[in-house]
N, C-alpha and C. Protein backbone atom coordinates (compact mmCIF):
# COMPACT_ATOMS: atom_id res chain seq x y z
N UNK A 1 0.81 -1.22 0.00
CA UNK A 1 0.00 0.00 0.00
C UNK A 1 0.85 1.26 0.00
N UNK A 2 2.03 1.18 0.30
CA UNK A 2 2.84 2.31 0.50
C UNK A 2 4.04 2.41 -0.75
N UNK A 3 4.18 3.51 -1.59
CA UNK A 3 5.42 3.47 -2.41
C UNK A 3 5.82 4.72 -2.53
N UNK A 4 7.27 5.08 -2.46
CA UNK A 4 7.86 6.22 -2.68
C UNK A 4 8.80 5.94 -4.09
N UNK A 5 8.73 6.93 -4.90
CA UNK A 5 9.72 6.84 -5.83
C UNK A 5 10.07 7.97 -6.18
N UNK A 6 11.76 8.23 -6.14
CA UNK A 6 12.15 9.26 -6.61
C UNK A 6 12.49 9.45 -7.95
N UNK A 7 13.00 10.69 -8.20
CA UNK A 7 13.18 11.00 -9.69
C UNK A 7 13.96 12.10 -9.18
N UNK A 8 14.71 13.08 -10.61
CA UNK A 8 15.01 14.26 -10.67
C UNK A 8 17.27 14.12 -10.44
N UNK A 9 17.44 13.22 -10.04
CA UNK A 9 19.31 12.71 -9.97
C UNK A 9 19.60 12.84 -11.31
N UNK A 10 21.24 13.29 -11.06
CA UNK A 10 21.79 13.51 -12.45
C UNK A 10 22.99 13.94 -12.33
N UNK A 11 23.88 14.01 -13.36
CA UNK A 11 25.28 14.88 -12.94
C UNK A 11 25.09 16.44 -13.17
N UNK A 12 25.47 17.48 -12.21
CA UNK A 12 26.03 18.59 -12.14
C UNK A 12 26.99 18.87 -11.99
N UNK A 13 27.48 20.13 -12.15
CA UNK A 13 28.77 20.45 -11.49
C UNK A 13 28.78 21.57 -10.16
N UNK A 14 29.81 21.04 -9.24
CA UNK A 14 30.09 22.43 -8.31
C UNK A 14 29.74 23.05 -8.20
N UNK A 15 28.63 23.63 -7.48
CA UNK A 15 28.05 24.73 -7.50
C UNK A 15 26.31 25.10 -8.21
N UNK A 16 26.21 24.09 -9.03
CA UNK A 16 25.22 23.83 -9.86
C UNK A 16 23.94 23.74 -8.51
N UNK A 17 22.49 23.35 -9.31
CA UNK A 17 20.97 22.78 -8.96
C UNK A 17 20.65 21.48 -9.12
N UNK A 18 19.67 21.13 -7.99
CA UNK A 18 19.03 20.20 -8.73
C UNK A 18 17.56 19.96 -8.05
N UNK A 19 16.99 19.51 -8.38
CA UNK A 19 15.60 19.39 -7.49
C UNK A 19 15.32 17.84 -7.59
N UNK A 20 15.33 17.53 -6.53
CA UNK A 20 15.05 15.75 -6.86
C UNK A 20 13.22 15.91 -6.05
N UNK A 21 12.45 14.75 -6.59
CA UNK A 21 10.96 14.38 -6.31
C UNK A 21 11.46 13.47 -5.88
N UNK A 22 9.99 13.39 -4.92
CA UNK A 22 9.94 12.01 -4.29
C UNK A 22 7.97 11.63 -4.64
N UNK A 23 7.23 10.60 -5.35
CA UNK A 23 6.13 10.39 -5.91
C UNK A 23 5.56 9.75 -4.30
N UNK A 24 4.62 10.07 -3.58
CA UNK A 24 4.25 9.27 -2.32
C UNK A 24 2.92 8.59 -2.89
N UNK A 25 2.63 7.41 -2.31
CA UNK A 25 1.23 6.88 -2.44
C UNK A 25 1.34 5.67 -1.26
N UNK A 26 -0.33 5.89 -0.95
CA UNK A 26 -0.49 4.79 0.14
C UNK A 26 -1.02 5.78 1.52
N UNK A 27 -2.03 4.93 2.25
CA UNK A 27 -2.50 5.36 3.31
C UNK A 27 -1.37 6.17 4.43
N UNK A 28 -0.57 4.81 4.53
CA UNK A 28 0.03 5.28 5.63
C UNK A 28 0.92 6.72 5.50
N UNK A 29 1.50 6.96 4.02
CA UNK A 29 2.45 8.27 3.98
C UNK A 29 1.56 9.21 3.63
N UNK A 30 0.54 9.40 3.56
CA UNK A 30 -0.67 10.39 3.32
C UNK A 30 -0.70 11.30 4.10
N UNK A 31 -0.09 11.13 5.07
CA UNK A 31 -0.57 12.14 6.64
C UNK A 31 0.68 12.09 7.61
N UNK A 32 2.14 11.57 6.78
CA UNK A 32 2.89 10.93 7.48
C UNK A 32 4.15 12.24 7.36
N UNK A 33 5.14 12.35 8.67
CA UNK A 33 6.52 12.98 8.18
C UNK A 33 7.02 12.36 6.90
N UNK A 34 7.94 13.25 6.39
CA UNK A 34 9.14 12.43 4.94
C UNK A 34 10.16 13.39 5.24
N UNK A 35 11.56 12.63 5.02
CA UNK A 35 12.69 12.84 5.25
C UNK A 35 13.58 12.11 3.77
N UNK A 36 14.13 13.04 3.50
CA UNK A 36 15.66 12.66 2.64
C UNK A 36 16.41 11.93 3.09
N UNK A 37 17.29 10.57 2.72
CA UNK A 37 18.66 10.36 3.20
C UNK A 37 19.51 10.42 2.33
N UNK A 38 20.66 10.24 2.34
CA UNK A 38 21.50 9.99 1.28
C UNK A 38 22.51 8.89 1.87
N UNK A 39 23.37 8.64 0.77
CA UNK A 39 24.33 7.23 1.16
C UNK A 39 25.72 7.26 0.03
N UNK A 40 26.45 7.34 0.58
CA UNK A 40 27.80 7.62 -0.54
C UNK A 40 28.42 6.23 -0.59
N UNK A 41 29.24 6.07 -1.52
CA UNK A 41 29.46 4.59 -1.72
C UNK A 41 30.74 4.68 -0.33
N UNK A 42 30.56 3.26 0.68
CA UNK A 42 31.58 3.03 1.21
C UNK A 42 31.01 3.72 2.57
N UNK A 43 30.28 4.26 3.02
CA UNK A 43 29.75 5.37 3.64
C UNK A 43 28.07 4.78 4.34
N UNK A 44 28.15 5.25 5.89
CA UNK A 44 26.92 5.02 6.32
C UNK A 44 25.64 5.67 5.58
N UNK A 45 24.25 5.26 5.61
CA UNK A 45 23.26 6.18 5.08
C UNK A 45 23.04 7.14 6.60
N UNK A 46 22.62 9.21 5.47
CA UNK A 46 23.09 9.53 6.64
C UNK A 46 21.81 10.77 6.77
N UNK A 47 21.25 11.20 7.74
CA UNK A 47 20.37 11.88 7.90
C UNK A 47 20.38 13.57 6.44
N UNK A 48 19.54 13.70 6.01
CA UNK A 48 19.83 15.66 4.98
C UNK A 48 18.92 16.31 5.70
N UNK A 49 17.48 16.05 5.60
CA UNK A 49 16.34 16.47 6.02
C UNK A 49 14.63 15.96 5.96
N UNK A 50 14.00 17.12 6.97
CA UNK A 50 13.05 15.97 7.21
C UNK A 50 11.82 17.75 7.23
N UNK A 51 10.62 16.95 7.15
CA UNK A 51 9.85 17.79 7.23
C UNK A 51 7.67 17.00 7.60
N UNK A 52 7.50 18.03 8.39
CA UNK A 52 6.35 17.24 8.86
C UNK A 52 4.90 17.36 7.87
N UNK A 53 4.22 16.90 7.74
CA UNK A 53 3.38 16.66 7.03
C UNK A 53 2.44 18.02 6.60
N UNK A 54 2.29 18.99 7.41
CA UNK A 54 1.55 20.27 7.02
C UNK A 54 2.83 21.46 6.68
N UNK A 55 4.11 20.83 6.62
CA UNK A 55 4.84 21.43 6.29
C UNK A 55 5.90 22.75 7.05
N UNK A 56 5.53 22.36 8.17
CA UNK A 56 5.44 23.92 8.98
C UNK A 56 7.07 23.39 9.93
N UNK A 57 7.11 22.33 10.19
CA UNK A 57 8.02 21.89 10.78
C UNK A 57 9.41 21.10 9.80
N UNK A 58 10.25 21.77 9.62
CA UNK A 58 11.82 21.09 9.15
C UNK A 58 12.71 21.02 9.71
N UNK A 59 13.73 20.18 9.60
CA UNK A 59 14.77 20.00 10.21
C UNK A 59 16.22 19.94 8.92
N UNK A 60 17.08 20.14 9.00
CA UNK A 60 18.48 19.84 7.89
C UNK A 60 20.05 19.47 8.82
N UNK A 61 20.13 18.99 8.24
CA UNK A 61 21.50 18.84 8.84
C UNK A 61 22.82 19.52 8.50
N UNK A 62 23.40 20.31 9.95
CA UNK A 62 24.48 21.00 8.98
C UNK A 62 25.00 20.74 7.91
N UNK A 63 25.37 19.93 7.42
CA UNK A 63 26.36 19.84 6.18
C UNK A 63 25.17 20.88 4.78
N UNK A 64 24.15 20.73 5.30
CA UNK A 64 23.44 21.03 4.03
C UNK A 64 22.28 22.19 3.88
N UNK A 65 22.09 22.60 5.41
CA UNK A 65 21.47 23.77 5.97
C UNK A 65 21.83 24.84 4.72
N UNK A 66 20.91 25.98 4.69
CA UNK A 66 21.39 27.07 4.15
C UNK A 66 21.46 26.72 2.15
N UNK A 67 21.71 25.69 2.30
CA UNK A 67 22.28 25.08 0.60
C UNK A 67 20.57 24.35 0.41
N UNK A 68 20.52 23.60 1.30
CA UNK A 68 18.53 22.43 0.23
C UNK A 68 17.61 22.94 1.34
N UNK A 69 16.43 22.26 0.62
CA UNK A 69 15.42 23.23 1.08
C UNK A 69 14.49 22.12 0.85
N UNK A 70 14.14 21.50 2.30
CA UNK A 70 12.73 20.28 1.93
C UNK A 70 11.42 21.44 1.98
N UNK A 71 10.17 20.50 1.05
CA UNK A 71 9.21 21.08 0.64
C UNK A 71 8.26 19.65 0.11
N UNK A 72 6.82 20.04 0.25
CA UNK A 72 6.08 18.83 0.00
C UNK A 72 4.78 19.45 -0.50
N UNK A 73 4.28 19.16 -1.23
CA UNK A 73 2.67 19.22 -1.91
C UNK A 73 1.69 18.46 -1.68
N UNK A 74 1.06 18.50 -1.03
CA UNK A 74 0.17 17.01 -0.18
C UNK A 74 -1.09 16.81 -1.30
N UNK A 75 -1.19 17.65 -2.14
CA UNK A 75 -2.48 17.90 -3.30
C UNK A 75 -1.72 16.72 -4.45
N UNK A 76 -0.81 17.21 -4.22
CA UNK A 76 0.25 15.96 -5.74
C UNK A 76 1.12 15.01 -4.71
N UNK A 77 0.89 14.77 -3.63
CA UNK A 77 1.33 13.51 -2.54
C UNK A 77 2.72 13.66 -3.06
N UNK A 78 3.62 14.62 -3.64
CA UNK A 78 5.22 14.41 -3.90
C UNK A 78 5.90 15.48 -2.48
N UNK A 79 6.91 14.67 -2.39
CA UNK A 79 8.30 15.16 -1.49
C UNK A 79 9.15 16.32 -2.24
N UNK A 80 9.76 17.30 -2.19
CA UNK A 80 10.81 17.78 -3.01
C UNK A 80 12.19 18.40 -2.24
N UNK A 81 13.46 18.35 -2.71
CA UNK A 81 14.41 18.87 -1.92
C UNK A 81 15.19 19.74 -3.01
N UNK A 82 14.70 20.98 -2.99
CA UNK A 82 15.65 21.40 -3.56
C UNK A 82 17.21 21.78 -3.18
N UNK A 83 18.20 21.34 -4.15
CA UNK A 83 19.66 21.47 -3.52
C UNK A 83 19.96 22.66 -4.95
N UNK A 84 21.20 23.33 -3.96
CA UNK A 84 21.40 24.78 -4.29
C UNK A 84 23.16 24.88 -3.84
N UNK A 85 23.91 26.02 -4.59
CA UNK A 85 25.11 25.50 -4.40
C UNK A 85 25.92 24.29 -4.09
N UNK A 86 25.43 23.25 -4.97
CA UNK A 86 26.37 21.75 -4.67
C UNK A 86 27.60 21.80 -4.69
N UNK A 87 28.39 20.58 -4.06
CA UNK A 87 29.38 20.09 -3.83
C UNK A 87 29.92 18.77 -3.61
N UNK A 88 30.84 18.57 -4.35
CA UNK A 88 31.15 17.61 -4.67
C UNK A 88 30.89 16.31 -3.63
N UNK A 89 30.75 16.69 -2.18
CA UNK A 89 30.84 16.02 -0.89
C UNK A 89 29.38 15.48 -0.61
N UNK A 90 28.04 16.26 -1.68
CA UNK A 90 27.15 16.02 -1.73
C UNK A 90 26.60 14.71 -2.94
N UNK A 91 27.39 14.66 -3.65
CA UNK A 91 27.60 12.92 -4.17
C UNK A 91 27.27 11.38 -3.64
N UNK A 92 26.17 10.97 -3.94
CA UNK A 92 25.44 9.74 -2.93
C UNK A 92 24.11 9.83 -4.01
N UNK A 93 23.38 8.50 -3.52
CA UNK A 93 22.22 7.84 -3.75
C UNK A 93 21.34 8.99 -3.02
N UNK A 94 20.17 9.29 -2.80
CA UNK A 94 19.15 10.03 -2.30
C UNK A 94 18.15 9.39 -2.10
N UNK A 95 17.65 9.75 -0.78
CA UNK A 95 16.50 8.29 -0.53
C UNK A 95 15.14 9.34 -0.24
N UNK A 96 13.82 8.92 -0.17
CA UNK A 96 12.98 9.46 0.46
C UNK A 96 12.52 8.91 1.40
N UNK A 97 12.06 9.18 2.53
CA UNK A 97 11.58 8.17 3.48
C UNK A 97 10.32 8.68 4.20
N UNK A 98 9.53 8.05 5.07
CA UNK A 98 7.97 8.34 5.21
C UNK A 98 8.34 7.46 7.29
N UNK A 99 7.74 8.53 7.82
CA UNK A 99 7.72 8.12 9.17
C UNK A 99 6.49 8.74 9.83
N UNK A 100 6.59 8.19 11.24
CA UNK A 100 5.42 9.02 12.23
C UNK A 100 5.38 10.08 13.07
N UNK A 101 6.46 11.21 12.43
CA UNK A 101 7.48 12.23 12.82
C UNK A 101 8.29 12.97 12.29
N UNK A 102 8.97 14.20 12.56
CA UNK A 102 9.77 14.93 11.84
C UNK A 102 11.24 14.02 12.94
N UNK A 103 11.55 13.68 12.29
CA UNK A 103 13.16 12.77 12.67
C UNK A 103 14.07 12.83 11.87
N UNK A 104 15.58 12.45 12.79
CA UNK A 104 16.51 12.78 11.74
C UNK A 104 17.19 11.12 11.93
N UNK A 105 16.23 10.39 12.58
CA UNK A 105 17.05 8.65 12.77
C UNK A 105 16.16 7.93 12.20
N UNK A 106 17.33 7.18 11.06
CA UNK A 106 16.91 6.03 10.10
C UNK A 106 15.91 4.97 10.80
N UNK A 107 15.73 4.88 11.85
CA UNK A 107 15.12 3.62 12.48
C UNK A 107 13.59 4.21 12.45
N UNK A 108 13.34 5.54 12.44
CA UNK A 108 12.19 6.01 12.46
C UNK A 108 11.33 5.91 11.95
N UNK A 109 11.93 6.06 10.29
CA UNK A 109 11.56 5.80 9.11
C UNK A 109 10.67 4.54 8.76
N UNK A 110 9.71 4.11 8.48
CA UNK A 110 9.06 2.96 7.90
C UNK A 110 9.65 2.43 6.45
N UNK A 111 8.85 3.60 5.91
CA UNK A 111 9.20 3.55 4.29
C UNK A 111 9.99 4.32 3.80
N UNK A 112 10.83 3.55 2.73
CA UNK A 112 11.78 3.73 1.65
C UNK A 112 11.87 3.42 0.65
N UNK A 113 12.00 4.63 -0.39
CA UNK A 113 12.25 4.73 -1.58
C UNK A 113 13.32 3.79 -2.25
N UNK A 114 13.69 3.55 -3.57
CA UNK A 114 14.61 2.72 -3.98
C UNK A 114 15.97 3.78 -4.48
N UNK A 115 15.98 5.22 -4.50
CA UNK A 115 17.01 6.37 -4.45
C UNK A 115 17.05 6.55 -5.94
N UNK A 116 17.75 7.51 -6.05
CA UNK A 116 17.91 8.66 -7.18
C UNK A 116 19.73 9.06 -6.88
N UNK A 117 20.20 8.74 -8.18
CA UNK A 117 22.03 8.91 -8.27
C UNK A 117 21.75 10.55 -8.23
N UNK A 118 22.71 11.45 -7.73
CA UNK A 118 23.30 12.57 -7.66
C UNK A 118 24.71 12.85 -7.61
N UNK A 119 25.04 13.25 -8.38
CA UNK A 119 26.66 13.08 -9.00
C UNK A 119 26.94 14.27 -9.12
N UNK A 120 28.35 14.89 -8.14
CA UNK A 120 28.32 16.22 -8.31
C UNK A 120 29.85 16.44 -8.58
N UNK A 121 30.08 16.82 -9.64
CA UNK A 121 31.79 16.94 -10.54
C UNK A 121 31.98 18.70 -9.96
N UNK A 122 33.60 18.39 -9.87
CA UNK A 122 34.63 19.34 -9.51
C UNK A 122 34.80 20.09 -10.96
């Protein structure tokens, strides 16, 4: 009943945009927090940001504060993060995830997306 799928990964360069989607469907993420992760090869999966379901509540994690910007449309059930001045350090898989909370711990999370490549060249 529940599926997230992202879209919107790609190569940029340094400094570049990108806006990745996340498609939500299913009861349970209807009314639910969603949070970003990401995962670099070799590398734990690691908290970006999270945001609560009426939108009013976000969280980011330094590395990325100030630079992406979670955002959600509950009319088109999609997730969005826009990222803004990239860097190369921002290179990883991108996940979407669906919980019962604005959280920044993976265990929180129920549902997960299958990720979106983001590739960011020097």
């Amino acid at each position: 009943q529940v599926q997230l799928v992202e879209s919107g990964g790609g190569l940029v360069q340094a400094g570049g945009s990108l806006r990745l989607s996340c498609a939500a469907s299913g009861r349970t993420v209807s009314k639910a927090a969603m949070g970003w992760f990401r995962q670099a090869p070799g590398k734990e999966r690691e908290f970006v940001a999270a945001i609560s379901w009426g939108g009013s509540s976000t969280n980011y994690a330094a590395s990325v504060k100030g630079r992406f910007t979670i955002s959600r449309d509950n009319a088109k059930e999609t997730l969005y993060l826009q990222m803004n001045d990239l860097k190369p350090e921002d290179t990883a898989v991108y996940y979407c995830a669906a919980g019962p909370l604005v959280s920044s711990t993976i265990r929180d999370y129920a549902y997960w997306g299958l990720g979106t490549q983001v590739t960011v060249s020097s």
